[in-house]
N, C-alpha and C. Protein backbone atom coordinates (compact mmCIF):
# COMPACT_ATOMS: atom_id res chain seq x y z
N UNK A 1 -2.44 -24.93 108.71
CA UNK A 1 -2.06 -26.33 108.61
C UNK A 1 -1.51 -26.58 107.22
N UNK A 2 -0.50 -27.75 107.05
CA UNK A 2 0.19 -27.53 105.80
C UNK A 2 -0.13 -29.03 105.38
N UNK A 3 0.12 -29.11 103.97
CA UNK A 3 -0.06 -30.48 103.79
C UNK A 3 1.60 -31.26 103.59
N UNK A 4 1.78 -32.48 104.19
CA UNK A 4 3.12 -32.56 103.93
C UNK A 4 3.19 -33.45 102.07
N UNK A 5 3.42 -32.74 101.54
CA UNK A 5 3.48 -33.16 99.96
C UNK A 5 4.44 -34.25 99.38
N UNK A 6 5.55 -34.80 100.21
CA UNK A 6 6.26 -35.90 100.43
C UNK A 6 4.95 -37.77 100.13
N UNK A 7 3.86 -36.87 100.91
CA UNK A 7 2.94 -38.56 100.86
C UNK A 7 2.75 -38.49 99.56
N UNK A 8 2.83 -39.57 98.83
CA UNK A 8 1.90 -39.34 97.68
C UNK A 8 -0.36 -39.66 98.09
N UNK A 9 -0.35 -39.01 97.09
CA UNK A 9 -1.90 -38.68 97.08
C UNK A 9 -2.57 -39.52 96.29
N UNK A 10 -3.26 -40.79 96.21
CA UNK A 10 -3.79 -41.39 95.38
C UNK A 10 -4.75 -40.51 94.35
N UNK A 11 -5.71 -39.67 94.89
CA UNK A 11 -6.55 -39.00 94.45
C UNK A 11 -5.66 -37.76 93.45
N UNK A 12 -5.05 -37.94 93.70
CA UNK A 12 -4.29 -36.48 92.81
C UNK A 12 -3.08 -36.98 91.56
N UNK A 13 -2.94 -38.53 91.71
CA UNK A 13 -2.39 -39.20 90.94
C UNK A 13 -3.43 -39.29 89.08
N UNK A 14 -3.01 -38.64 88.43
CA UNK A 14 -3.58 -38.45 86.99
C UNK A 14 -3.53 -39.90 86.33
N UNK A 15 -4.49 -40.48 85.70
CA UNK A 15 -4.62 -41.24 84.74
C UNK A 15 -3.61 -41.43 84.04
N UNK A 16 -3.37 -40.28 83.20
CA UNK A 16 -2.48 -39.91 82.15
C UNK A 16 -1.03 -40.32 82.71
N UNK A 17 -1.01 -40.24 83.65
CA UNK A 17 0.91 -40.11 84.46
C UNK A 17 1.05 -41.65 84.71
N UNK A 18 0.02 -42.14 85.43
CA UNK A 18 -0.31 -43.68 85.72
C UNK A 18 -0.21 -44.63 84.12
N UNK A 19 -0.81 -44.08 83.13
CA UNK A 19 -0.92 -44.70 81.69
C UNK A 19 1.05 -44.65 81.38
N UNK A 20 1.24 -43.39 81.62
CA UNK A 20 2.85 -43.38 81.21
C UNK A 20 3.80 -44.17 81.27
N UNK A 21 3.54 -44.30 83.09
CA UNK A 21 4.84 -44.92 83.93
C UNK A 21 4.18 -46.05 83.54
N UNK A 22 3.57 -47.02 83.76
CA UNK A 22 2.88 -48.30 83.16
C UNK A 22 3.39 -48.86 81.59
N UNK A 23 3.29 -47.57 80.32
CA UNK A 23 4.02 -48.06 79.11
C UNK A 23 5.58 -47.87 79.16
N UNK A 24 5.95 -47.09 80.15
CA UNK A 24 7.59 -47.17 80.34
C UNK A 24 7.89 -48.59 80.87
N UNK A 25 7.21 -49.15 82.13
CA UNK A 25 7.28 -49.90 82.69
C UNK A 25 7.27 -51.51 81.28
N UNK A 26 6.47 -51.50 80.78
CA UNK A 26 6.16 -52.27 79.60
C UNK A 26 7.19 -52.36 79.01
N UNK A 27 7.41 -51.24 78.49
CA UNK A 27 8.44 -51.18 77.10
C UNK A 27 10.14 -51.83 77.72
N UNK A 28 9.97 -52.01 79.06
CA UNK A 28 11.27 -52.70 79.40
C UNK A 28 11.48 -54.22 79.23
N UNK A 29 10.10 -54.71 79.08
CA UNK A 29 10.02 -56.42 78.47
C UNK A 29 9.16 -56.36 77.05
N UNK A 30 9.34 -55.43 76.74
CA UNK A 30 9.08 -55.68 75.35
C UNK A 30 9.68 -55.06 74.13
N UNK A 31 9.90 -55.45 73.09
CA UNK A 31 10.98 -54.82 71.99
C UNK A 31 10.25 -53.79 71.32
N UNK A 32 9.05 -52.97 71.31
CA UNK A 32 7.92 -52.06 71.63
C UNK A 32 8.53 -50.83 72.42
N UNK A 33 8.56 -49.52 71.86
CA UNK A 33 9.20 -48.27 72.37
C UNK A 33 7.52 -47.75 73.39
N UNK A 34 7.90 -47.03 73.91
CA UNK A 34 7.08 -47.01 75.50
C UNK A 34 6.30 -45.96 74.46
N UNK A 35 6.86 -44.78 73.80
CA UNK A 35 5.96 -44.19 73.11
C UNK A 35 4.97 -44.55 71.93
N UNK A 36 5.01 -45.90 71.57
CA UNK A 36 4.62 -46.51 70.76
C UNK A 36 3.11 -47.41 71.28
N UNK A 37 3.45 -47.71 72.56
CA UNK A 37 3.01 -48.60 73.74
C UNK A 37 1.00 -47.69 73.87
N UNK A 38 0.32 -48.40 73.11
CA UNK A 38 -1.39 -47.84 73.03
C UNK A 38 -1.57 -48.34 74.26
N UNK A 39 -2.81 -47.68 75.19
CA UNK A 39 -3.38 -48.94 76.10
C UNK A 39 -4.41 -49.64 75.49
N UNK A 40 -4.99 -50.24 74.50
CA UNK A 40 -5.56 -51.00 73.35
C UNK A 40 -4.33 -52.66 73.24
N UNK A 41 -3.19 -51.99 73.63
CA UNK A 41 -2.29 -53.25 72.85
C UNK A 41 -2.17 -54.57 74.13
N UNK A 42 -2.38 -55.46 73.74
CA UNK A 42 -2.50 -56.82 74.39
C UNK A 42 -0.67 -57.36 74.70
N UNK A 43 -0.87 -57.23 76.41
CA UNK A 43 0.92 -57.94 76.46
C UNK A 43 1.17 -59.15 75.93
N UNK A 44 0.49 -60.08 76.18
CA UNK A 44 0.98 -61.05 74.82
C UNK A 44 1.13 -61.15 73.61
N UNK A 45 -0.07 -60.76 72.95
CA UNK A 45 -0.32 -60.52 71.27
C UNK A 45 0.83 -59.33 70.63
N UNK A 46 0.71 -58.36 71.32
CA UNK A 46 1.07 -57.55 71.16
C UNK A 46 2.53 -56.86 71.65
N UNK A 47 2.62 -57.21 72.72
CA UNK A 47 3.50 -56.54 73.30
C UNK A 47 5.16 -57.93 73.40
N UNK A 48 4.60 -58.93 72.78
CA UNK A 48 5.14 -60.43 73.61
C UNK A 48 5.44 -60.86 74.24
N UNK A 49 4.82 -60.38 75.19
CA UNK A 49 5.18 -60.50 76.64
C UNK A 49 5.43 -62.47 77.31
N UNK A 50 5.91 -63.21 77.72
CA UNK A 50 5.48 -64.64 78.08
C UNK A 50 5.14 -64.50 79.74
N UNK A 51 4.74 -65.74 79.86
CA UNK A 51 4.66 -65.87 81.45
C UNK A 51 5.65 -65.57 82.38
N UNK A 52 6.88 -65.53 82.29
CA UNK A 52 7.67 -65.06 82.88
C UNK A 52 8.06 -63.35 83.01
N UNK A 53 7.56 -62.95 82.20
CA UNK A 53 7.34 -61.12 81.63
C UNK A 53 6.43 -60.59 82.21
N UNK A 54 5.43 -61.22 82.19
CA UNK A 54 4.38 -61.03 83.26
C UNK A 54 4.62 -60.84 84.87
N UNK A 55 4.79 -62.12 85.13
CA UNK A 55 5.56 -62.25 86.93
C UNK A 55 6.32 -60.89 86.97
N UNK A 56 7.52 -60.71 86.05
CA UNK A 56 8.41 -59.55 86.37
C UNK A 56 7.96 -58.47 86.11
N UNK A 57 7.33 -57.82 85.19
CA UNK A 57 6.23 -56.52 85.06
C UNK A 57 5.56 -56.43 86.43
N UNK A 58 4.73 -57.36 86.68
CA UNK A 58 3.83 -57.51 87.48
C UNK A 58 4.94 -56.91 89.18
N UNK A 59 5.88 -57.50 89.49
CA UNK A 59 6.69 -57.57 90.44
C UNK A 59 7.00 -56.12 90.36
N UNK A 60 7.44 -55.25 88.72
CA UNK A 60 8.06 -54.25 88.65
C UNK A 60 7.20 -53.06 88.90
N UNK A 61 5.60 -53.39 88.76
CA UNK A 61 4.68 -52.26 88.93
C UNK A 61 4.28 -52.14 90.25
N UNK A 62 4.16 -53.54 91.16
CA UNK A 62 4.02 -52.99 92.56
C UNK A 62 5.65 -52.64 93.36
N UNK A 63 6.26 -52.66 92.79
CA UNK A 63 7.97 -51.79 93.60
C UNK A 63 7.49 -50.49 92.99
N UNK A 64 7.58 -50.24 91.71
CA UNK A 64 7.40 -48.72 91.54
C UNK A 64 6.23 -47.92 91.97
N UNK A 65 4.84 -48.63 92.13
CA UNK A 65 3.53 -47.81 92.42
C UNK A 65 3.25 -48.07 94.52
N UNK A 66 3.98 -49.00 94.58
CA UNK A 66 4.25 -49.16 96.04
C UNK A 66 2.75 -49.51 96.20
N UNK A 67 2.16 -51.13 95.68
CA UNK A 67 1.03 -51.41 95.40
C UNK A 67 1.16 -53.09 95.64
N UNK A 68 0.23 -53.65 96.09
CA UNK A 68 0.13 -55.27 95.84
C UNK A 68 -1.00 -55.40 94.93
N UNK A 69 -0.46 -56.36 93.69
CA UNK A 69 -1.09 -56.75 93.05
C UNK A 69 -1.68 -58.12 93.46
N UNK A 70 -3.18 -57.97 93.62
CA UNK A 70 -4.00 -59.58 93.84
C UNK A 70 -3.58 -60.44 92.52
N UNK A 71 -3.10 -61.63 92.70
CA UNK A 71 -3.45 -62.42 92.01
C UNK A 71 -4.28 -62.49 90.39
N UNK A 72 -5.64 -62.35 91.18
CA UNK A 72 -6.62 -62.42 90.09
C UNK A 72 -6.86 -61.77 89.50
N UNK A 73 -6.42 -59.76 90.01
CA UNK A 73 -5.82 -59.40 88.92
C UNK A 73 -4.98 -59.39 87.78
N UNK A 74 -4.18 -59.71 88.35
CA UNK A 74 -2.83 -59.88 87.41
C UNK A 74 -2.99 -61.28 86.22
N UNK A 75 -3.85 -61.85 86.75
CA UNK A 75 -4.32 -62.81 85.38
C UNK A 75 -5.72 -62.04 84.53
N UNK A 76 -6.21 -61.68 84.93
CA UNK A 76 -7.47 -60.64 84.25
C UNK A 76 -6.84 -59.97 83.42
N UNK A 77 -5.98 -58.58 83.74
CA UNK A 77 -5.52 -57.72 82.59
C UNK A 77 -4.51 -57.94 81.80
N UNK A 78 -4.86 -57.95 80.56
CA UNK A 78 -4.21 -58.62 79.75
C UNK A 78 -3.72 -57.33 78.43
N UNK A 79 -4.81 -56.20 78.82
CA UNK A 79 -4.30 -54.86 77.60
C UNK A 79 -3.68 -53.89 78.58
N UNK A 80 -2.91 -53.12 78.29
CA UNK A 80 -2.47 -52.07 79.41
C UNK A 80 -3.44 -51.11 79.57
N UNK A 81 -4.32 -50.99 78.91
CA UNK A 81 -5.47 -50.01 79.45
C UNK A 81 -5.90 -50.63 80.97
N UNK A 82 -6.27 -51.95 80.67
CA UNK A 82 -6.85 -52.72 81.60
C UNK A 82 -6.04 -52.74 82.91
N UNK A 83 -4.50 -52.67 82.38
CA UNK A 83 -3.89 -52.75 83.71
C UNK A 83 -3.47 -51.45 84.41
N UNK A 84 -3.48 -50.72 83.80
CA UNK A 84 -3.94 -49.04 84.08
C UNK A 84 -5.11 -49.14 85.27
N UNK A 85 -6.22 -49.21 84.84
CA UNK A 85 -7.13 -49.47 85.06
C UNK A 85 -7.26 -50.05 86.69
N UNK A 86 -6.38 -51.29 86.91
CA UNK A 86 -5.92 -52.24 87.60
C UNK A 86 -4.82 -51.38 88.94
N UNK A 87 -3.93 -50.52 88.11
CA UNK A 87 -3.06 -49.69 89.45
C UNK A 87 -4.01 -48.61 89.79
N UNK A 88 -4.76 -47.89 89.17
CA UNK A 88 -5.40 -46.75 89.63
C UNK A 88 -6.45 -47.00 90.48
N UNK A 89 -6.62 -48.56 90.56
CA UNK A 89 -8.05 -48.80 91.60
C UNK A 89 -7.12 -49.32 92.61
N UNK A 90 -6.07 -49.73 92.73
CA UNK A 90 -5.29 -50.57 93.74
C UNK A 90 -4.61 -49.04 94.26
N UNK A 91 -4.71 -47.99 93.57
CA UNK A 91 -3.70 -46.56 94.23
C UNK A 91 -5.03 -45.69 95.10
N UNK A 92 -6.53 -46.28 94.82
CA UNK A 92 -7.18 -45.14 95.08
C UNK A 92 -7.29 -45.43 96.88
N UNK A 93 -7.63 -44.86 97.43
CA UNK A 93 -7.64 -45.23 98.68
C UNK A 93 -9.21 -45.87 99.36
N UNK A 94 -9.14 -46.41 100.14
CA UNK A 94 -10.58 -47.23 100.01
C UNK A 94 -11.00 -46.25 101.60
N UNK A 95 -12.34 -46.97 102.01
CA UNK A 95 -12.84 -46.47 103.54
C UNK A 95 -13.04 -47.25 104.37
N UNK A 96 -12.47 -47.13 105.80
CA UNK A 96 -11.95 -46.84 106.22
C UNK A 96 -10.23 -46.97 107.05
N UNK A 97 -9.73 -46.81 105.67
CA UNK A 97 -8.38 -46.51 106.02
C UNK A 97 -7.81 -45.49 106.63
């Protein structure tokens, strides 16, 4: 039996790769280079993100992670660790799906 490797795998999705695409994702509304981009740094304070940067990040991480973001997340995380944090629990797969 083969596995078809086309699905993506929540469980096999790395932290580290998820942290990446997330500060790439960032560094496109913010004047902040993606390699520069800590998950420590705050999108507002830090990153300057406004309310409208948000909505569109927010919009841009569930097209690329193929994810819905709740609401009440998306007002909760406010450091990109946190929102790291935020796609890797929304990528893991729950039971019984």
């Amino acid at each position: 039996m083969s596995i078809n490797s086309s699905l993506p795998c929540a469980s096999a999705v790395a932290r580290d790769s998820v942290a990446e695409e997330v500060k790439k994702i960032a560094a496109e509304f913010s004047t902040v280079a993606a390699g520069e981009i800590g998950e420590d740094h705050n999108v507002f304070n830090d990153l300057g993100f406004d309310s409208l940067d948000v909505v569109e990040f927010t919009m841009e991480l569930e097209e690329h992670f193929d994810i819905s973001v709740p609401d009440e997340l998306g007002e909760q995380a406010k450091t990109i660790g946190q929102i790291v944090d935020g796609v890797m629990k929304l990528l893991t797969p729950r039971d019984g799906r």
